[in-house]
PDB file of N, CA and C in Angstrom:
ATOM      1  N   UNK A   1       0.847  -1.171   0.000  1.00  0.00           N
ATOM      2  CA  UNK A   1       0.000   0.000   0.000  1.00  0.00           C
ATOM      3  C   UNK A   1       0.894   1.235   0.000  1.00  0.00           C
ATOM      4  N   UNK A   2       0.569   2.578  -0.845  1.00  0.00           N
ATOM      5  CA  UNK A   2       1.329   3.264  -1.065  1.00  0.00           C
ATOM      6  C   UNK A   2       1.305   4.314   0.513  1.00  0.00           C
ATOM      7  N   UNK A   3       2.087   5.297   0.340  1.00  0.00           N
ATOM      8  CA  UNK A   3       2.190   5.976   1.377  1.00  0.00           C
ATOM      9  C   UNK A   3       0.962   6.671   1.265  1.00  0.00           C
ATOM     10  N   UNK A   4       0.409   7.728   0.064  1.00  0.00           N
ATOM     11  CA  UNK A   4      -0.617   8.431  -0.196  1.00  0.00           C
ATOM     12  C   UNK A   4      -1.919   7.883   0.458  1.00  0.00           C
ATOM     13  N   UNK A   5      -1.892   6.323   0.302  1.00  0.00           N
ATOM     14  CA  UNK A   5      -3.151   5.648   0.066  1.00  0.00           C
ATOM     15  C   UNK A   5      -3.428   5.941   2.173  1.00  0.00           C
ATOM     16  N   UNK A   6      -2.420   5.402   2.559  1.00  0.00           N
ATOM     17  CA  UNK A   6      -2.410   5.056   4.094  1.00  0.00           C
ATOM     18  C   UNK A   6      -2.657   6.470   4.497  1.00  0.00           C
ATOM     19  N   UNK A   7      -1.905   7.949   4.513  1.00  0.00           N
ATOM     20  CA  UNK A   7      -2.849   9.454   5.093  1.00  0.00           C
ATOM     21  C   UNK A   7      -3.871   9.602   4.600  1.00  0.00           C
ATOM     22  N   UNK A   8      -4.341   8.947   3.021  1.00  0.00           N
ATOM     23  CA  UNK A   8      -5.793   8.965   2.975  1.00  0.00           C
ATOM     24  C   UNK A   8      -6.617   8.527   4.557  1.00  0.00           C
ATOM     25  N   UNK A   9      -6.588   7.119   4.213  1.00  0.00           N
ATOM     26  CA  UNK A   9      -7.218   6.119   4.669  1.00  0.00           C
ATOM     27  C   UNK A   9      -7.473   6.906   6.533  1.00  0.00           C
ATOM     28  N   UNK A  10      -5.901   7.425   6.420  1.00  0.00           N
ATOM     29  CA  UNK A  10      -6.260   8.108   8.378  1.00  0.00           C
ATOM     30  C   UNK A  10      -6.506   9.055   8.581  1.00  0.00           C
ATOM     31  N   UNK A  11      -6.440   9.931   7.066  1.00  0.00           N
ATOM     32  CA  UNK A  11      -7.702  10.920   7.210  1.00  0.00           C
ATOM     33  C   UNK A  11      -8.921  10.645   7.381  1.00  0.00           C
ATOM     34  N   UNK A  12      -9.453   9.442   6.514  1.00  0.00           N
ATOM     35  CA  UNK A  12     -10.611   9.277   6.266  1.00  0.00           C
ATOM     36  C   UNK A  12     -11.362   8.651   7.804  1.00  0.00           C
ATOM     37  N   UNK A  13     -10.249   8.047   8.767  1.00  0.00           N
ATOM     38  CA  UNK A  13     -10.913   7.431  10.124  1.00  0.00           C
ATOM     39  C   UNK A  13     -10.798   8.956  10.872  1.00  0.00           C
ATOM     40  N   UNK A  14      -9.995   9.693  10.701  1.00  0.00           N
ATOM     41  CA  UNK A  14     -10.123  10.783  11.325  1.00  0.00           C
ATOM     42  C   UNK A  14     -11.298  11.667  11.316  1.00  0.00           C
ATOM     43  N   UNK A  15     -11.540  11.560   9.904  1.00  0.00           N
ATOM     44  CA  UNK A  15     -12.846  12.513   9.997  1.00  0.00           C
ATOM     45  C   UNK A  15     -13.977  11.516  10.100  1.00  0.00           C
ATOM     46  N   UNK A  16     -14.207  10.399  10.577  1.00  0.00           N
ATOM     47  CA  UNK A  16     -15.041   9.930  10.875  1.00  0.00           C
ATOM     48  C   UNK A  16     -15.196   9.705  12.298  1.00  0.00           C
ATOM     49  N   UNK A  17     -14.405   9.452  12.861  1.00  0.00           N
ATOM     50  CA  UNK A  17     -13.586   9.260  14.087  1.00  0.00           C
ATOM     51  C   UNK A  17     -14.708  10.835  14.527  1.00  0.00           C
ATOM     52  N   UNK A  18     -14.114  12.122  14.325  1.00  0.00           N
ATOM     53  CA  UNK A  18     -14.806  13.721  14.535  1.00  0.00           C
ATOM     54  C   UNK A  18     -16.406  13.197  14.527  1.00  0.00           C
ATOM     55  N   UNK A  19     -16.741  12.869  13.396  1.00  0.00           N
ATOM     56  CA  UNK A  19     -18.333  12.713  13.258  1.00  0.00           C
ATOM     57  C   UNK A  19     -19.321  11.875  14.302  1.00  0.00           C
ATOM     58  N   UNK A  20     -17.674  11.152  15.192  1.00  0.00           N
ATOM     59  CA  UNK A  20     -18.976  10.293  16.583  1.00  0.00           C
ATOM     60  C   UNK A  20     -19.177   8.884  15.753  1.00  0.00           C
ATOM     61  N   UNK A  21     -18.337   8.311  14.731  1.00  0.00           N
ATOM     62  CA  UNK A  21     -18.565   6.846  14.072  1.00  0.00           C
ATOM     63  C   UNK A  21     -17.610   6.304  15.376  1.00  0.00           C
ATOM     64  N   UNK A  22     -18.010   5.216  15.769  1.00  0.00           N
ATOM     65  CA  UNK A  22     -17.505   4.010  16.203  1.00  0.00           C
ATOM     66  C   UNK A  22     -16.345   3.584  15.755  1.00  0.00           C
ATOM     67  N   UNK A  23     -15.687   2.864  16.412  1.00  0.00           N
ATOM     68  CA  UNK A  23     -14.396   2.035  15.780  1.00  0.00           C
ATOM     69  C   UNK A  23     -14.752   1.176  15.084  1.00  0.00           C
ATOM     70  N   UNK A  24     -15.826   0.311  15.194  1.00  0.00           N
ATOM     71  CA  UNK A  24     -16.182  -0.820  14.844  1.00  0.00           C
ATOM     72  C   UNK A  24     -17.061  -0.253  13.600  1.00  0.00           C
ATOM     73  N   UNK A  25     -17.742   0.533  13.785  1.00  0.00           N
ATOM     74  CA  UNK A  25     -18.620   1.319  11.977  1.00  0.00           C
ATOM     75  C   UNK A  25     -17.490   1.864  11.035  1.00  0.00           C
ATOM     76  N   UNK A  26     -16.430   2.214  11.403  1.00  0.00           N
ATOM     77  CA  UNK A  26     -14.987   2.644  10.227  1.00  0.00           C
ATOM     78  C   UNK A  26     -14.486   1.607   9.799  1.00  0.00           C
ATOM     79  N   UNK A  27     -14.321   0.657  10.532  1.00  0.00           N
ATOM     80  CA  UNK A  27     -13.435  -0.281  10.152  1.00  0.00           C
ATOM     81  C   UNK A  27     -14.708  -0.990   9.317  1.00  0.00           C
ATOM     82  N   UNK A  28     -15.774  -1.366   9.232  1.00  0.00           N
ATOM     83  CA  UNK A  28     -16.279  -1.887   8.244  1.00  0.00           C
ATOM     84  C   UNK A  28     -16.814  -0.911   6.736  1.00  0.00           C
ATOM     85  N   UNK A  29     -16.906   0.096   6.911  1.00  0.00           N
ATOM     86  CA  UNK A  29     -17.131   1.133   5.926  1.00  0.00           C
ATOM     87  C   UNK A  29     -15.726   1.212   5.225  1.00  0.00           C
ATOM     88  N   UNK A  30     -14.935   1.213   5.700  1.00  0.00           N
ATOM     89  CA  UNK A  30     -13.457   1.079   5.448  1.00  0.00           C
ATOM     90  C   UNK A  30     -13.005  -0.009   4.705  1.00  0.00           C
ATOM     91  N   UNK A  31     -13.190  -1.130   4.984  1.00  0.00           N
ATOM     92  CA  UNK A  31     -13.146  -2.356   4.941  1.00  0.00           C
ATOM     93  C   UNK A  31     -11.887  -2.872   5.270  1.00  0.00           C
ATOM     94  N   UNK A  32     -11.684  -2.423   6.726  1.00  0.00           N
ATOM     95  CA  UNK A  32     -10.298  -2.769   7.310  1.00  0.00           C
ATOM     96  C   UNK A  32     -10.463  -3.228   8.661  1.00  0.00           C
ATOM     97  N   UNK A  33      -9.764  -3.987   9.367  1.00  0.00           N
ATOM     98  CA  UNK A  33      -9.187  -4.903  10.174  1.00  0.00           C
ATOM     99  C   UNK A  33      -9.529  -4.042  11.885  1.00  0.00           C
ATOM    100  N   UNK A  34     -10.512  -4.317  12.434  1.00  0.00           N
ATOM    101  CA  UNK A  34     -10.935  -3.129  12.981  1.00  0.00           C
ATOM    102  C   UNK A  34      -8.955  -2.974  14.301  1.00  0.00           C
ATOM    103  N   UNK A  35      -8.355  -3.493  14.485  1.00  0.00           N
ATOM    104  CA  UNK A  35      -6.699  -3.563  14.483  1.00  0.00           C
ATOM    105  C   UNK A  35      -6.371  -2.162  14.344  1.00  0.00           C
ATOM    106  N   UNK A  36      -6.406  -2.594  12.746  1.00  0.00           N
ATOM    107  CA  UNK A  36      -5.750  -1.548  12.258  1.00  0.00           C
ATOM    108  C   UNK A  36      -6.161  -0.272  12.157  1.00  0.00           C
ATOM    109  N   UNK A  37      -7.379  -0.245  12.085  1.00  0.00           N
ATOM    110  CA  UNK A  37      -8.322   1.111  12.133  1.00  0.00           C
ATOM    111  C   UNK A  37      -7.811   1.701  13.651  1.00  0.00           C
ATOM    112  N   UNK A  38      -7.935   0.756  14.771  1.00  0.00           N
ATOM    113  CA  UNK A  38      -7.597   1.229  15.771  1.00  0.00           C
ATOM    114  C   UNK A  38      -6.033   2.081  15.907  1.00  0.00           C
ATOM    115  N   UNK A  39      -5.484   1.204  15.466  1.00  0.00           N
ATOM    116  CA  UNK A  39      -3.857   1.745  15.722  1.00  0.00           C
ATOM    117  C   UNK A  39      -3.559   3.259  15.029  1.00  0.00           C
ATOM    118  N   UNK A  40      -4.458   3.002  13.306  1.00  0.00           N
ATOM    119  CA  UNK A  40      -4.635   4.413  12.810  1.00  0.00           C
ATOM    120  C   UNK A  40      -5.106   5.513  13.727  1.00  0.00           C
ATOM    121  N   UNK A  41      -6.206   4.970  14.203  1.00  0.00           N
ATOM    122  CA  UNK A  41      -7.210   6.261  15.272  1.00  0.00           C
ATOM    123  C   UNK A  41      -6.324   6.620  16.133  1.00  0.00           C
ATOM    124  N   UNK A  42      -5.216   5.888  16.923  1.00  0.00           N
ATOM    125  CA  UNK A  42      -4.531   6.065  18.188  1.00  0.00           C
ATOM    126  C   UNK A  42      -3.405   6.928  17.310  1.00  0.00           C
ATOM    127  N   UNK A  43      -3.240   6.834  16.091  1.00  0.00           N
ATOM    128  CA  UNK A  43      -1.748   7.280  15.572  1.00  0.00           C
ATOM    129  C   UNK A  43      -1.710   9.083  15.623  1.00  0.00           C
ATOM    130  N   UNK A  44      -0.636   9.641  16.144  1.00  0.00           N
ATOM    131  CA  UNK A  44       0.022  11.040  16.409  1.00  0.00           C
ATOM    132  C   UNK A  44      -0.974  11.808  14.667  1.00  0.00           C
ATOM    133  N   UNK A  45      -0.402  10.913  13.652  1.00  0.00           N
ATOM    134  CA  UNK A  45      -1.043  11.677  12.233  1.00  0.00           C
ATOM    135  C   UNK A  45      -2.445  12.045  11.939  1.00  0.00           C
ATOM    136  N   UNK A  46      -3.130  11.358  12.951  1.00  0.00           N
ATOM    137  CA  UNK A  46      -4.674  11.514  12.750  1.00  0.00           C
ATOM    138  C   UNK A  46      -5.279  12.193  13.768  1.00  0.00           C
ATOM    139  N   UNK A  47      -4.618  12.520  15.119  1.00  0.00           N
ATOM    140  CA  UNK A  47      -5.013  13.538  16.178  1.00  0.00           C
ATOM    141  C   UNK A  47      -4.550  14.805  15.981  1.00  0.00           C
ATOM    142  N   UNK A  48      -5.335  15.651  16.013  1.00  0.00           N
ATOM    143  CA  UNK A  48      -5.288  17.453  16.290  1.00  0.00           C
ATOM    144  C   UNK A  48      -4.204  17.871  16.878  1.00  0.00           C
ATOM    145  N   UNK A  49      -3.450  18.261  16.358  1.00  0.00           N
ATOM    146  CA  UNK A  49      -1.997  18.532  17.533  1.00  0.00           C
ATOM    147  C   UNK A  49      -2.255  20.060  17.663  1.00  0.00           C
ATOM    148  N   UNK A  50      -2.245  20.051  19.517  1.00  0.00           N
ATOM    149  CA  UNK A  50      -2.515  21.816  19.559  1.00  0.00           C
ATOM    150  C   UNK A  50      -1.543  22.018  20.540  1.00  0.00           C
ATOM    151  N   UNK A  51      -1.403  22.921  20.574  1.00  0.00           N
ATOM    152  CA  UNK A  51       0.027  23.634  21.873  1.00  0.00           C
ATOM    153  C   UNK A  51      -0.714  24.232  22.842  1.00  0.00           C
ATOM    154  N   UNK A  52       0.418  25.111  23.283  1.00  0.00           N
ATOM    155  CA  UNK A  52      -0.174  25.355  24.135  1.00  0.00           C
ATOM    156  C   UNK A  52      -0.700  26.753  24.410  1.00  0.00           C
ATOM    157  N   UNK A  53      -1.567  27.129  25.143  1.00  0.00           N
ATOM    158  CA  UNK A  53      -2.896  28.355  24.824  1.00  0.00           C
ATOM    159  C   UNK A  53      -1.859  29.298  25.028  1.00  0.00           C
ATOM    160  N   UNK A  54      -0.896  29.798  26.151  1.00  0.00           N
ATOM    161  CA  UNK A  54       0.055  30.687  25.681  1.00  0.00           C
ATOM    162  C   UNK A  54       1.398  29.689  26.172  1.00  0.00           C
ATOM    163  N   UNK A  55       2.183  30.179  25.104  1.00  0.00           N
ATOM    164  CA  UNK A  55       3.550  29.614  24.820  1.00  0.00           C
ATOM    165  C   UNK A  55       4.267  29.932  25.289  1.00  0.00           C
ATOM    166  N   UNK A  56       4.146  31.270  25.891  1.00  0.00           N
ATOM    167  CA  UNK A  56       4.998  31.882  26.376  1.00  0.00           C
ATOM    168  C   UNK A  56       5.551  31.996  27.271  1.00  0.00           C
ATOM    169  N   UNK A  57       7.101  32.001  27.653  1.00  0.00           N
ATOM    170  CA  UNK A  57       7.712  31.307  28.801  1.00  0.00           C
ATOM    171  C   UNK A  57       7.032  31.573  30.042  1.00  0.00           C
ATOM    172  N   UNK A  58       7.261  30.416  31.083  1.00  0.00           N
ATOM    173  CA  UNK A  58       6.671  30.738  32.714  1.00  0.00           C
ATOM    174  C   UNK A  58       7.221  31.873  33.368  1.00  0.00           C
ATOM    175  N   UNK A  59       9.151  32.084  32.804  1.00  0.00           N
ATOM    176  CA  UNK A  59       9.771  33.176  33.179  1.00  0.00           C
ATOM    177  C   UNK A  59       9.271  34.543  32.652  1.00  0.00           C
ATOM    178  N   UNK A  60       8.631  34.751  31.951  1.00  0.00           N
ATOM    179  CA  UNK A  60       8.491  35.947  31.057  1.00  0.00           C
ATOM    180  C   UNK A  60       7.994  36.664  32.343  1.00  0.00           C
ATOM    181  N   UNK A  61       7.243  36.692  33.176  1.00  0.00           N
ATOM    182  CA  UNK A  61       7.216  37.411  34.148  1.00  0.00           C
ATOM    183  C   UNK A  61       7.730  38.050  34.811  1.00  0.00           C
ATOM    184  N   UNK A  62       8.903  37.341  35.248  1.00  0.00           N
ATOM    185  CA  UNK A  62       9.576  37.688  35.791  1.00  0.00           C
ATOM    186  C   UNK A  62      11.307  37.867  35.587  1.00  0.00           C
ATOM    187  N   UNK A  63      10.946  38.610  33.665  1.00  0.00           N
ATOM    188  CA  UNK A  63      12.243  39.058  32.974  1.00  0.00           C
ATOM    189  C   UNK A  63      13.458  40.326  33.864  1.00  0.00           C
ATOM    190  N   UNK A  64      12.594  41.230  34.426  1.00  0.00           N
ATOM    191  CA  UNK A  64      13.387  42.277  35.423  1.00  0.00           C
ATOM    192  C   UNK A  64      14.294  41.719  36.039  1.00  0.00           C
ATOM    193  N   UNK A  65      13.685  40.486  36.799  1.00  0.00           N
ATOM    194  CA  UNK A  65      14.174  40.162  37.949  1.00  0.00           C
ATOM    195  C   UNK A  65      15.357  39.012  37.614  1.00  0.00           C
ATOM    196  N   UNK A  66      14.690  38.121  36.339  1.00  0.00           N
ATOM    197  CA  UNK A  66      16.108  37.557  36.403  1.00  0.00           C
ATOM    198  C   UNK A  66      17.076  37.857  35.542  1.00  0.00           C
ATOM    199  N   UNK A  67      17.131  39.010  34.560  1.00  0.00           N
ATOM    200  CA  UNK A  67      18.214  40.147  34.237  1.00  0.00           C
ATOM    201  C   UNK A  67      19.132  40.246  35.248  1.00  0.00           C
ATOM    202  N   UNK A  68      18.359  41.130  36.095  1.00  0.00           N
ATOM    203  CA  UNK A  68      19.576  41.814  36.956  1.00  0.00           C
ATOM    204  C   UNK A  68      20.162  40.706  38.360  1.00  0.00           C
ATOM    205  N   UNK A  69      19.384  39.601  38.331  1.00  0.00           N
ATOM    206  CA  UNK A  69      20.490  38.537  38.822  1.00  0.00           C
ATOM    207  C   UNK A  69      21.832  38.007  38.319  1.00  0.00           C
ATOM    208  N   UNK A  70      20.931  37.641  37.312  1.00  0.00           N
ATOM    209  CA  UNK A  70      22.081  37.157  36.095  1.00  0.00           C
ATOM    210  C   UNK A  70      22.993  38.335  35.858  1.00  0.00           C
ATOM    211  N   UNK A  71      22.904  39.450  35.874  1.00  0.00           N
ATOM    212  CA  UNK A  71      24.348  39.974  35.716  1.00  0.00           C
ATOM    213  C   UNK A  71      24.665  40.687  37.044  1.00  0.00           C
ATOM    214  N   UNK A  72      24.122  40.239  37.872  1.00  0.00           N
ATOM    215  CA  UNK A  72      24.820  40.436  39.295  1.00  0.00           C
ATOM    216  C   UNK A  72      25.678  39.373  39.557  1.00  0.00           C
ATOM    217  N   UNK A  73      25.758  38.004  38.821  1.00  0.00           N
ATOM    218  CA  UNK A  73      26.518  37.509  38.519  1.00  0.00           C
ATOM    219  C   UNK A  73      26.025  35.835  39.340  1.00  0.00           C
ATOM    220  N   UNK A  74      24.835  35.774  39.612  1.00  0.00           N
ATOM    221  CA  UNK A  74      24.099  34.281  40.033  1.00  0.00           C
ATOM    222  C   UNK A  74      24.189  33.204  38.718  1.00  0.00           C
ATOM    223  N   UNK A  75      23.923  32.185  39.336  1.00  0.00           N
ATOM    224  CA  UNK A  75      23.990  31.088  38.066  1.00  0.00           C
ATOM    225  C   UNK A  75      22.337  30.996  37.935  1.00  0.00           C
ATOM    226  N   UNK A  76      22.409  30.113  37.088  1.00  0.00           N
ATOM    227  CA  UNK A  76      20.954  29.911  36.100  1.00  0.00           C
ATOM    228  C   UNK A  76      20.357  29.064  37.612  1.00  0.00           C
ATOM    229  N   UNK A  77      21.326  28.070  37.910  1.00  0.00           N
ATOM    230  CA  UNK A  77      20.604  27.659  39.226  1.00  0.00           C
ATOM    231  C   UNK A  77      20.269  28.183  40.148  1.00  0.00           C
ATOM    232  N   UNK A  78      21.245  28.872  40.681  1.00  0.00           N
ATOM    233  CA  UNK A  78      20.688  30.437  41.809  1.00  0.00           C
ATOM    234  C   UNK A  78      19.586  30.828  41.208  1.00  0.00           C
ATOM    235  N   UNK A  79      19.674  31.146  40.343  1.00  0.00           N
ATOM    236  CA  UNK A  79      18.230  31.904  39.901  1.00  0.00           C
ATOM    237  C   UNK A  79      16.830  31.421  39.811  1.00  0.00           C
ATOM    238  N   UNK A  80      17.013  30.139  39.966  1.00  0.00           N
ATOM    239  CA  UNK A  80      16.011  29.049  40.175  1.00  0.00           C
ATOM    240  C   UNK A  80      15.329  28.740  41.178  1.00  0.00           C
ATOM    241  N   UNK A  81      16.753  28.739  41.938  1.00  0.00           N
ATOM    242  CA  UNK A  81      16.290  27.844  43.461  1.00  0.00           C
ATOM    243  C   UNK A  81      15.815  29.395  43.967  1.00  0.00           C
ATOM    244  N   UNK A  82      16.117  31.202  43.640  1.00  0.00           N
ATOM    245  CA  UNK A  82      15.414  31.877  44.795  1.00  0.00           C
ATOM    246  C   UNK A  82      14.336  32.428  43.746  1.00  0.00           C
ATOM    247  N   UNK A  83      13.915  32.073  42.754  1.00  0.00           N
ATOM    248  CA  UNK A  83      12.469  31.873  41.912  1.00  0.00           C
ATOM    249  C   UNK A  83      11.682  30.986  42.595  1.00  0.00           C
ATOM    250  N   UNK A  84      11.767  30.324  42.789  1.00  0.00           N
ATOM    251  CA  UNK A  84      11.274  28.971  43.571  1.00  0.00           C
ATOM    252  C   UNK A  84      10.541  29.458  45.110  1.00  0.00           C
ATOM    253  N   UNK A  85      12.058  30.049  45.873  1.00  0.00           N
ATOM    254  CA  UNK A  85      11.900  30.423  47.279  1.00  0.00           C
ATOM    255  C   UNK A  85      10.866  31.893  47.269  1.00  0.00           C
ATOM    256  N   UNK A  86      11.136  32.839  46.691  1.00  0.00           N
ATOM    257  CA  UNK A  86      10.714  34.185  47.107  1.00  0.00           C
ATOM    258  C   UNK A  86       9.486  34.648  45.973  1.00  0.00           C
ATOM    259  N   UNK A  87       9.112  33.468  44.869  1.00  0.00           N
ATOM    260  CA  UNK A  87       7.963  33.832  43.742  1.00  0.00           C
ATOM    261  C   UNK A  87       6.960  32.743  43.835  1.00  0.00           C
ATOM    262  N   UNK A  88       7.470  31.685  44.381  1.00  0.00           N
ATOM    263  CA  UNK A  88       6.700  30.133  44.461  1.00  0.00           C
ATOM    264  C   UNK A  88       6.459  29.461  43.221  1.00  0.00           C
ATOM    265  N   UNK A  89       7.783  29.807  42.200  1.00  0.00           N
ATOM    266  CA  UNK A  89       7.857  29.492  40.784  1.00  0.00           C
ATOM    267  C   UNK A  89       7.756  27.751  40.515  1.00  0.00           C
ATOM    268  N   UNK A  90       6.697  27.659  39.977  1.00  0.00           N
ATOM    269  CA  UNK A  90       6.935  26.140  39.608  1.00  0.00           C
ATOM    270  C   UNK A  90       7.270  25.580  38.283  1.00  0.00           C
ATOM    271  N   UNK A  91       8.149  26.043  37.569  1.00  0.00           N
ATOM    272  CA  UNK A  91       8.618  25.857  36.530  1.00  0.00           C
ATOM    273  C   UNK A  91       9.950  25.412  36.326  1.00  0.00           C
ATOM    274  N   UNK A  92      10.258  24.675  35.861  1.00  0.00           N
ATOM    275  CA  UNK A  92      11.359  23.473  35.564  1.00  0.00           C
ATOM    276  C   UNK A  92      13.151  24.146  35.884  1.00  0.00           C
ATOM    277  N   UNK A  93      14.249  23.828  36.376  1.00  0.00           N
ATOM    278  CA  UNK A  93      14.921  24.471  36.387  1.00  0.00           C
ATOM    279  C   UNK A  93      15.618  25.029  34.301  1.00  0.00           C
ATOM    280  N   UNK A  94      15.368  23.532  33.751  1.00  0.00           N
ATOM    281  CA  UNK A  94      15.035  24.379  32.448  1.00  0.00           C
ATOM    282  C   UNK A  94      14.896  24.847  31.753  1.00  0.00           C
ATOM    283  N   UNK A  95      13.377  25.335  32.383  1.00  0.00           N
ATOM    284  CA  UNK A  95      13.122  26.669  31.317  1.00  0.00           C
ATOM    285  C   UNK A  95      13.318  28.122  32.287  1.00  0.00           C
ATOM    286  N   UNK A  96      13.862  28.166  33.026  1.00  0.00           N
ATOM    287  CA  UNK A  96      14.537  28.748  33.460  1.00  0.00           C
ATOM    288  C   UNK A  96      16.288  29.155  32.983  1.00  0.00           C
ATOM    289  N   UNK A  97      16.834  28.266  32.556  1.00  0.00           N
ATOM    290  CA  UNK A  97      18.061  27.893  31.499  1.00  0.00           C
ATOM    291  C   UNK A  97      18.052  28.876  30.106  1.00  0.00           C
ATOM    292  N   UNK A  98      16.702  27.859  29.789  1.00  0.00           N
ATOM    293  CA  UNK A  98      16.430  28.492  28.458  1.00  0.00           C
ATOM    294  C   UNK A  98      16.060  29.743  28.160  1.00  0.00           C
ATOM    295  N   UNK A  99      15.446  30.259  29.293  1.00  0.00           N
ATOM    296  CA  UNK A  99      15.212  31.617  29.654  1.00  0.00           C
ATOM    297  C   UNK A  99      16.400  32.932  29.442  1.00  0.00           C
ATOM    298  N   UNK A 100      17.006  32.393  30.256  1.00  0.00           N
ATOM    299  CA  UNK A 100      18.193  33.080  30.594  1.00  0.00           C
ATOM    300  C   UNK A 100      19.036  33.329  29.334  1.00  0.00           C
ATOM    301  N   UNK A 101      19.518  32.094  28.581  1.00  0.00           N
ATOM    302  CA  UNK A 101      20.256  31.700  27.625  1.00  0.00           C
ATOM    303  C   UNK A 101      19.548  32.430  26.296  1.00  0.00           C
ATOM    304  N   UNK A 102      18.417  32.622  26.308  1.00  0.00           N
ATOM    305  CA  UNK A 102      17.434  33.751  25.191  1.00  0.00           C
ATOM    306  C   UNK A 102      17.975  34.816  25.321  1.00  0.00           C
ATOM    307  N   UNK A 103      18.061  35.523  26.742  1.00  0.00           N
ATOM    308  CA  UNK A 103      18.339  37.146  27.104  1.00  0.00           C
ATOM    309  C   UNK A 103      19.635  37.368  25.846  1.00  0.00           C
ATOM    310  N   UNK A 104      19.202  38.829  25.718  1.00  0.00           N
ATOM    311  CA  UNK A 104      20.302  39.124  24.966  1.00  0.00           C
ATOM    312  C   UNK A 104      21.617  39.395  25.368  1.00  0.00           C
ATOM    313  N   UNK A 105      21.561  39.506  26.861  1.00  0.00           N
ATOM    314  CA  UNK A 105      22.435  39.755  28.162  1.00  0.00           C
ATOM    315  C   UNK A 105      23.580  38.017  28.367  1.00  0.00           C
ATOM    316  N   UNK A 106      22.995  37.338  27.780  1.00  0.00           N
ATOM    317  CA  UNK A 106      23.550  36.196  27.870  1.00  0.00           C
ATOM    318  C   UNK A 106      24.412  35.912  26.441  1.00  0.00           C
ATOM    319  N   UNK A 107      23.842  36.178  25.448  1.00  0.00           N
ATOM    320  CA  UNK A 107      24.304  35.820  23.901  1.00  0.00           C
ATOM    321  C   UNK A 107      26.016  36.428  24.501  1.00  0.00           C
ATOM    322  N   UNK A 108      27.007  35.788  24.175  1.00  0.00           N
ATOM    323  CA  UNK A 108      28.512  36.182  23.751  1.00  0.00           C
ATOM    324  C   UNK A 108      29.018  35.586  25.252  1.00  0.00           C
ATOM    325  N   UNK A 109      28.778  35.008  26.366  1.00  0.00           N
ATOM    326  CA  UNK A 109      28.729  34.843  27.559  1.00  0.00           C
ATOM    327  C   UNK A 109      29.301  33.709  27.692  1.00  0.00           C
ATOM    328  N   UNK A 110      28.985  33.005  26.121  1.00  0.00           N
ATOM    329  CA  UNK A 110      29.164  31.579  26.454  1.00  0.00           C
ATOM    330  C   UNK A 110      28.193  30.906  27.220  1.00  0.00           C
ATOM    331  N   UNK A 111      28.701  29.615  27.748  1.00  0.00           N
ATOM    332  CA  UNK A 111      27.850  28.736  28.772  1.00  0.00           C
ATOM    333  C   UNK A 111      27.483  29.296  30.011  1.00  0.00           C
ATOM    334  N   UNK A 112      26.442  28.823  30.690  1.00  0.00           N
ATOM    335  CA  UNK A 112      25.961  29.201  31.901  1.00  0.00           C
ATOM    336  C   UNK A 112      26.651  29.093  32.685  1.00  0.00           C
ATOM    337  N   UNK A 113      26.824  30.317  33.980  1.00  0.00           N
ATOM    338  CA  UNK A 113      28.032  30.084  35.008  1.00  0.00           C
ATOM    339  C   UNK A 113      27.598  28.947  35.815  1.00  0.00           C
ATOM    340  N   UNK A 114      28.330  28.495  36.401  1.00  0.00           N
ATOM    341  CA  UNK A 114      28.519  27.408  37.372  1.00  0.00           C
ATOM    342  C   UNK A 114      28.288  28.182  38.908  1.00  0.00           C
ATOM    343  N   UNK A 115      28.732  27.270  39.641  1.00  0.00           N
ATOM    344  CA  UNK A 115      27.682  27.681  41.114  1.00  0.00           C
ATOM    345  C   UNK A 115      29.226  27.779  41.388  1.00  0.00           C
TER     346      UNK A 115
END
């Protein structure tokens, strides 16, 4: 079976799949292996991929604050662990990293300081 034929085919359970058909009503309208219909329905290519409602970093809030740490001269971890302590930040140490490492204050710096 060609490649074309198979994103048909999981389009076609997909948008049936939307319409409230059964597993068991596709796979015979289909005329496929209700298996395989399944594994299609479960497959990443035939579900809605959505992100997330804002993308935008957990740090973005609190850009002021970890500027002028970071060039007060704290590490990405310092900056974490008193995000954590004094904001009740629950966001990954991370994206906290990645945060930092965005600033334009960081670009030419090289790697993140060490503790």
């Amino acid at each position: 079976m060609s490649n074309r034929s198979k994103m048909e085919q999981k389009q076609a359970i997909a948008g049936l799949k939307n319409q409230g058909w059964s597993d068991r009503r596709i796979a015979k309208e289909l005329g496929l292996n209700r298996r395989t219909m399944a594994r299609h329905a479960d497959s990443k290519c035939t579900k809605v991929q959505t992100g997330k409602e804002d993308s935008r970093s957990q740090c973005a809030k609190y850009d002021s604050q970890i500027r002028q740490w970071y060039e007060s001269g704290l590490s990405t971890e310092r900056i974490h662990q008193d995000l954590e302590r004094e904001h009740a930040f629950k966001g990954s140490y991370h994206s906290v990293y990645r945060f930092v490492m965005s600033l334009d204050i960081a670009q030419g710096m090289g790697s993140c300081r060490e503790l």
